[in-house]
Protein backbone atom coordinates (compact mmCIF):
# COMPACT_ATOMS: atom_id res chain seq x y z
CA UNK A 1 95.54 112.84 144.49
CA UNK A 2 98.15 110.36 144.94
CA UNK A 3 99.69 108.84 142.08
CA UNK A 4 98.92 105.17 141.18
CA UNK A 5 102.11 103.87 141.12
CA UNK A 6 102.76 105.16 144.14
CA UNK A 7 99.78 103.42 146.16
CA UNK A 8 99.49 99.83 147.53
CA UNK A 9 97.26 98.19 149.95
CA UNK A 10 98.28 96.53 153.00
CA UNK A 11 97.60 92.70 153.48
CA UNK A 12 93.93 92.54 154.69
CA UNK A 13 92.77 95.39 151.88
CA UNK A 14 91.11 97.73 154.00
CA UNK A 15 93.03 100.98 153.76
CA UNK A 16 96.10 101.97 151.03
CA UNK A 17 99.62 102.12 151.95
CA UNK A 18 102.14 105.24 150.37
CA UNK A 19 105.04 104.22 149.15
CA UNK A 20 107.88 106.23 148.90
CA UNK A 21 108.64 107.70 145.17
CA UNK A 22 111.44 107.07 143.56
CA UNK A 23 113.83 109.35 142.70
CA UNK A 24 114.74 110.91 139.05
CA UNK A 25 117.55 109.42 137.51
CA UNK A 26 118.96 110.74 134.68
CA UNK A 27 121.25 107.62 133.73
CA UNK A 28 118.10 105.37 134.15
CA UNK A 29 116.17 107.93 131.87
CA UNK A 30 118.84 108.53 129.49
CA UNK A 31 119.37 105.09 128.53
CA UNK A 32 115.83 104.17 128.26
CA UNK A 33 113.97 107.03 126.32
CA UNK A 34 115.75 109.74 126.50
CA UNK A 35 118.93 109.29 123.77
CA UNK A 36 115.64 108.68 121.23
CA UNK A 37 114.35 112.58 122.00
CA UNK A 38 117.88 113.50 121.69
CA UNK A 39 118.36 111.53 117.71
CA UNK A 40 114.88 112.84 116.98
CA UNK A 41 115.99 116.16 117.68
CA UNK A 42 118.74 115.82 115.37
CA UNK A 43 117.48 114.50 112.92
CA UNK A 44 114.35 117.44 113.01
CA UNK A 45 117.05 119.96 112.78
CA UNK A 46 119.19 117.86 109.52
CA UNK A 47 115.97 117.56 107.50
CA UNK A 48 114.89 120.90 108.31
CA UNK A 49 118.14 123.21 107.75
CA UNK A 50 117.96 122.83 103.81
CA UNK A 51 114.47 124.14 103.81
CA UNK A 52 115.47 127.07 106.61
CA UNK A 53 118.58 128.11 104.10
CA UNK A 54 116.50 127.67 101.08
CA UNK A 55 113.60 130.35 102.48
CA UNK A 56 115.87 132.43 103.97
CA UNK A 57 117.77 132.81 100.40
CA UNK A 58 114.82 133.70 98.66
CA UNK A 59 114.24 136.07 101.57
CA UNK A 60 117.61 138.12 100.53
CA UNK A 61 117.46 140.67 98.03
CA UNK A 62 120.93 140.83 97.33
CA UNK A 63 120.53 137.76 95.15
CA UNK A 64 123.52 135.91 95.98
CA UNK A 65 124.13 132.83 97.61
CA UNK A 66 127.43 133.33 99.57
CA UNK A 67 125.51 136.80 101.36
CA UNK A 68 122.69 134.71 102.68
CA UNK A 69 124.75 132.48 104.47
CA UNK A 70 123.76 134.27 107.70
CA UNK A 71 120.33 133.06 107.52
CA UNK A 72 117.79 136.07 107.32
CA UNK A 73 120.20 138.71 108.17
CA UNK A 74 118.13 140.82 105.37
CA UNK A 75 114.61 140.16 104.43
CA UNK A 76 112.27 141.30 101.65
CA UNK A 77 110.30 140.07 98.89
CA UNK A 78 112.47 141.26 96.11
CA UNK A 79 113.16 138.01 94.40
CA UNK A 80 109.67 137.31 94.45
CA UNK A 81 109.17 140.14 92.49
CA UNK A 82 111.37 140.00 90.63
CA UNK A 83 110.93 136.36 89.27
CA UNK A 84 107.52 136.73 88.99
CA UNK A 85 107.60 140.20 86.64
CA UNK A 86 110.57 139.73 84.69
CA UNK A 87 109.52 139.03 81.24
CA UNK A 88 112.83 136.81 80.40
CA UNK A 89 111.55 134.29 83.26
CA UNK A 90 107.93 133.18 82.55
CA UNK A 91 107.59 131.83 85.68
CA UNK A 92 103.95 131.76 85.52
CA UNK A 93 103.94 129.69 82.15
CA UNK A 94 106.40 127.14 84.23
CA UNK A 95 104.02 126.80 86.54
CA UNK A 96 101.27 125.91 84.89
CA UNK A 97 103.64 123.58 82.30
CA UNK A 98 104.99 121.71 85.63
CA UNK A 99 101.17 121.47 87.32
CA UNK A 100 99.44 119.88 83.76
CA UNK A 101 102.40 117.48 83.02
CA UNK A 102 102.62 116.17 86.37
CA UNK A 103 98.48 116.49 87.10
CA UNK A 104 98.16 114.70 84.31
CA UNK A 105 100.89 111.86 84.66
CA UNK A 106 99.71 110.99 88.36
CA UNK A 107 95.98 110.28 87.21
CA UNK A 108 97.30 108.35 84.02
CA UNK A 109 100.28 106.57 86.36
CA UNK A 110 97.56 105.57 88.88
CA UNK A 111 94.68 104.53 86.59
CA UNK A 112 96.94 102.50 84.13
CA UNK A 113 98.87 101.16 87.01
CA UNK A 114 95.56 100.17 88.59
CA UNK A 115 94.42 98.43 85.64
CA UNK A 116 97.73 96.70 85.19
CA UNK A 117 98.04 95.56 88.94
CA UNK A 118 94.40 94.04 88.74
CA UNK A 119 94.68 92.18 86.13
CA UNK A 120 97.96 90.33 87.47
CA UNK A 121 96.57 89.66 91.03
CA UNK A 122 92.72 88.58 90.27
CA UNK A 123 93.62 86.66 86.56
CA UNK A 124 95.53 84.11 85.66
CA UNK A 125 96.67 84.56 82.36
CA UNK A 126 100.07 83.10 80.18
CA UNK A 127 103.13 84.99 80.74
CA UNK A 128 101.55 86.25 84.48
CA UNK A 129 104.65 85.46 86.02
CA UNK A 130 107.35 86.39 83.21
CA UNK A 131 105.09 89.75 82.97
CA UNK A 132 106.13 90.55 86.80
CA UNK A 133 109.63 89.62 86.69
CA UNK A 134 110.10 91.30 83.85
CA UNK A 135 108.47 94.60 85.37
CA UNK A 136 111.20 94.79 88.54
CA UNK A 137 113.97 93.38 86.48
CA UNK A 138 113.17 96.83 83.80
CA UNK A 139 113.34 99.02 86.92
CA UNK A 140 116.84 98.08 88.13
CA UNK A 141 117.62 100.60 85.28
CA UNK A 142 117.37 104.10 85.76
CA UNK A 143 115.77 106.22 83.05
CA UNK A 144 118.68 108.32 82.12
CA UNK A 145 120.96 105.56 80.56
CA UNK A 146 117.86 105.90 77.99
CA UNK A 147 117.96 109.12 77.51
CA UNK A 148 119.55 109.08 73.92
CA UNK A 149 117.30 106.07 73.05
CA UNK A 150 114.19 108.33 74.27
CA UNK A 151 115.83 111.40 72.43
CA UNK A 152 116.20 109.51 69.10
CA UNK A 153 112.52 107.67 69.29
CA UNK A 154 110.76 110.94 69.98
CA UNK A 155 112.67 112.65 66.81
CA UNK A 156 111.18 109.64 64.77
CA UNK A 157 107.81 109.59 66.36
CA UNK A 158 107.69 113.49 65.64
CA UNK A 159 108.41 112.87 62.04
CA UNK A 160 105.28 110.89 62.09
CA UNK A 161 103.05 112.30 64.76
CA UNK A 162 104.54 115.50 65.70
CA UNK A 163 101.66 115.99 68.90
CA UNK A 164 103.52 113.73 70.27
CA UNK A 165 107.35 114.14 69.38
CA UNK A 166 109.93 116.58 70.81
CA UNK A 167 109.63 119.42 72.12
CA UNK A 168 105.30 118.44 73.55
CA UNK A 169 103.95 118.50 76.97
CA UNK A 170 102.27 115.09 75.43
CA UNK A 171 105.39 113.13 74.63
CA UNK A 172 107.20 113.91 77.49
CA UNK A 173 103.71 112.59 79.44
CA UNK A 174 103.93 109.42 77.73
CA UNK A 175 108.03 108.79 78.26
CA UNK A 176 106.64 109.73 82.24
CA UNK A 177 104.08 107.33 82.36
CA UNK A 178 106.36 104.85 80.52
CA UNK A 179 109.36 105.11 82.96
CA UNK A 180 106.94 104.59 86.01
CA UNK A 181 104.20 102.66 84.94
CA UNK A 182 106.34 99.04 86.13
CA UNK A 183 107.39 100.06 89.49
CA UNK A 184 103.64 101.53 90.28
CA UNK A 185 102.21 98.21 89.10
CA UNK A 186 104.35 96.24 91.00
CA UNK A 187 103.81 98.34 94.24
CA UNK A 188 100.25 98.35 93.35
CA UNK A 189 99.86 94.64 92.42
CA UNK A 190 101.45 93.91 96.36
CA UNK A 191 98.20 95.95 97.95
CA UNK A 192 95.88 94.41 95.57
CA UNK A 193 96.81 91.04 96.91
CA UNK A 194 95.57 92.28 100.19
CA UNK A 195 92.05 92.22 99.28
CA UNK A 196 90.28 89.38 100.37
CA UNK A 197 89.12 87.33 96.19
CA UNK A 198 85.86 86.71 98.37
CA UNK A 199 84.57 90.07 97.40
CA UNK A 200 84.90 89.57 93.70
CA UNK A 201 83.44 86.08 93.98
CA UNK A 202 80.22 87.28 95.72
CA UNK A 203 79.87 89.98 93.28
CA UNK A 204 80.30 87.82 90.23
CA UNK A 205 77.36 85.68 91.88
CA UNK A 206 75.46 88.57 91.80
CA UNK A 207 76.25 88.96 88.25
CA UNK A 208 78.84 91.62 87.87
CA UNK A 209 81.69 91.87 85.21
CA UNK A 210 85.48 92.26 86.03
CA UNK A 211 84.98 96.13 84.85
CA UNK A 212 81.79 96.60 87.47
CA UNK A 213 83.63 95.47 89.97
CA UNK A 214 87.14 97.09 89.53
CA UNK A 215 85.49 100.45 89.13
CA UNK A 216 82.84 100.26 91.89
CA UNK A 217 84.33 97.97 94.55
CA UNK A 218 87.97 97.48 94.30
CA UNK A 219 89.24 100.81 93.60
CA UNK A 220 87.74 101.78 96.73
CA UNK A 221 89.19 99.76 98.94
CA UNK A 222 92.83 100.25 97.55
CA UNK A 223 91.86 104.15 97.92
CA UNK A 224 95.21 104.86 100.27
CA UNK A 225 97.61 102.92 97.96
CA UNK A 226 96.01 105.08 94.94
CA UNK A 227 96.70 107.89 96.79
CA UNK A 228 100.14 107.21 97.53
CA UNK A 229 101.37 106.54 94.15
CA UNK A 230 99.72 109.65 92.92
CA UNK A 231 101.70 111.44 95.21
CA UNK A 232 104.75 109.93 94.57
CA UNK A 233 104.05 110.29 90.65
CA UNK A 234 103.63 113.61 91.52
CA UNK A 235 106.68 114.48 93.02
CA UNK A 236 108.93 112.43 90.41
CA UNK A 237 107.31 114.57 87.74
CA UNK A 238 107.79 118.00 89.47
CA UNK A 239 111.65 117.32 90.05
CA UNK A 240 112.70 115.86 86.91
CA UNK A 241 115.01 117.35 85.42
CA UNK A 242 117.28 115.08 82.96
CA UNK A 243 114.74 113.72 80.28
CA UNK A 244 112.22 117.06 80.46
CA UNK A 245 115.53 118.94 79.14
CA UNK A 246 116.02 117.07 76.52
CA UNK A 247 112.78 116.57 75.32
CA UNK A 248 111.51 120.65 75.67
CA UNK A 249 113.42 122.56 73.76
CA UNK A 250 111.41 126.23 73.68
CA UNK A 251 111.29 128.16 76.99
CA UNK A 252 107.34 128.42 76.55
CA UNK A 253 107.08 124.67 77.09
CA UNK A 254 109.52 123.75 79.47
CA UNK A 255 108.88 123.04 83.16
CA UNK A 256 110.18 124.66 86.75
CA UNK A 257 113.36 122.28 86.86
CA UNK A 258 114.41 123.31 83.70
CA UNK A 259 113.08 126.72 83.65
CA UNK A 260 114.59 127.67 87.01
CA UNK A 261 118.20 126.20 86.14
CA UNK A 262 118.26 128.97 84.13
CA UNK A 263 118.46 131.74 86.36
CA UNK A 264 121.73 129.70 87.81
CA UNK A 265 123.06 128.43 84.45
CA UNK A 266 125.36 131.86 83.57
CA UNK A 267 128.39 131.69 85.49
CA UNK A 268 128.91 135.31 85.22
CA UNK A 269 125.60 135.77 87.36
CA UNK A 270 123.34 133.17 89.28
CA UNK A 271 120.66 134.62 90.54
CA UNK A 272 120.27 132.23 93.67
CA UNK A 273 117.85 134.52 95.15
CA UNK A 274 115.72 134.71 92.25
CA UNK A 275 116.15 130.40 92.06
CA UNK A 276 115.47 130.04 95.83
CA UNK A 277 112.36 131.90 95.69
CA UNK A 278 111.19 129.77 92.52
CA UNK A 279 112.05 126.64 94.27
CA UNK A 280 109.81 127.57 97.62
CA UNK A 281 107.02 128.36 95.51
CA UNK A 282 107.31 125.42 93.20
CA UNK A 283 107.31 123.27 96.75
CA UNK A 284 104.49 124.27 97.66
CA UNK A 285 101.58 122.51 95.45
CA UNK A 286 103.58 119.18 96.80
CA UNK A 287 103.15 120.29 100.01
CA UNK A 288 98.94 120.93 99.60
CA UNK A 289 99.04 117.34 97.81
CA UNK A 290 100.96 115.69 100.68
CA UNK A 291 98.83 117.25 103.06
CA UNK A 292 95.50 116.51 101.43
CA UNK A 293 96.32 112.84 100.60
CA UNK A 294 97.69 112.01 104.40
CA UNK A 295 94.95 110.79 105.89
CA UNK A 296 94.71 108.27 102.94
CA UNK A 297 98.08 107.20 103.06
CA UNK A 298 98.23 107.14 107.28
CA UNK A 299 95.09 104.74 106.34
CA UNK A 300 96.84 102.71 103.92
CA UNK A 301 99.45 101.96 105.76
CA UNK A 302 97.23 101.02 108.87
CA UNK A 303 95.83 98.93 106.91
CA UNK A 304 98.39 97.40 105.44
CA UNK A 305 99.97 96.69 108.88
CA UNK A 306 96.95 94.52 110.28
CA UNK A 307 96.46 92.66 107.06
């Protein structure tokens, strides 16, 4: 079959005339598509070596760092073992500390945040505007300059209500949902604006509350921004590190950032093997999440793009 661009048909249309094809050229090729395989390539292989060198540690049973530079010269599941048996690393209880605290912060983050955003793009209230300034100009600060503030207020509140003081998976919830609570909104409030007001007009003609339709209609058309700020809520609460070691103090409590520091912390002996392995299998309930949500966040940002 003869290629397309490759056929034409002579002046009175009855038959098709081959043309010659042109040649490859590799300067013509290069400098239209092909440097872009050759940056996507490299940047495939930049993202990708930390996560090679990372599995490949946790793949070495000598449990050093500087003998797994020659990536899986030895491999076995020692570390694996090893970090999941050993009764001075409760790996297990880390695991489940990390999955409830940051479970739990990414429904809060997105149902607060959805509640806040709502309210500043479909009501006009006093103070709308100041409230929205004031959210990004708060988040131009990072969390840890507060850290001692944080410390300090969650001594006092423990003198009062100690569920929700130091050292509790519920205090350090509510400093989460606290520190990214304004950014969320914000984000939020942006796709909110996106859906069309004539919705919530023809349902309040047809006699429904703001509640009615927040819950039934709205939240599911702002599904893929939902889903995206759980995710990223998600993430944020799985690698913090600063505030969640200040705030638990006993090993029980504490999460995988702090827990897994540990094994790194004595300069004597870091068990980077032991640490690697943690790290992959701490990685991979963010993984499952990413995965799951994609299709909802491919969507939202579809979506996004045509309105």
């Amino acid at each position: 079959m003869t290629d397309a661009s490759t056929r034409a048909f002579s002046s009175r249309g009855d038959a098709p005339l081959v043309l010659p094809k042109r040649p490859f050229d590799f300067g013509r090729w290069f400098a239209a598509t092909g440097w872009r395989h050759i940056v996507g390539v490299v940047m495939v292989v930049f993202s990708l070596f930390p996560i090679v060198f990372v599995v490949s540690s946790s793949l070495n049973p000598n449990g050093t760092l500087t003998g797994s530079n020659a990536l899986f010269s030895k491999i076995g599941f020692d570390s694996y073992v090893r970090i999941l048996s050993d009764p001075q690393v409760p790996f297990s209880t880390w695991f489940a500390n990390t999955m409830i605290i940051a479970g739990t912060t990414a429904v809060c983050t997105v149902f607060l945040g959805a509640l806040a955003a709502y309210s500043f793009s479909r009501m006009r209230f006093t103070g709308r505007r100041f409230g929205l300034i004031s959210i990004v100009v708060v988040q131009m600060f990072p969390q840890l300059l507060a850290v001692v503030a944080i410390f300090l207020l969650m001594s006092t509140i423990g003198d009062l209500f100690p569920a929700i003081g130091l050292n509790t998976h519920l205090g350090l919830i509510m400093v989460y949902l606290g520190g990214a609570l304004g950014v969320n909104t914000y984000l939020m409030y942006g796709f909110f604006n996106t859906v069309p007001s004539s919705i919530d007009e023809a349902a309040k003609i047809d006699g429904a509350g703001h509640a009615r339709i927040f819950f039934t209609i709205i939240l599911r058309l702002v599904a893929p921004i939902l889903a995206v700020v759980a995710l990223l809520s998600f993430i944020a609460s799985v690698n913090e590190f600063v505030v969640a070691s200040v705030l638990l103090i006993d090993t029980e409590k504490q999460t995988l950032a702090v827990g897994l520091t540990k094994l790194v912390s004595n300069p004597r002996y870091a068990d980077w093997s032991a640490f690697s392995a943690g790290a992959v299998m701490s990685a991979l309930p963010v993984v499952a999440l990413f995965l799951f949500l994609q299709k909802y966040i491919v969507g939202g940002l579809t979506a996004g793009a045509v309105k």
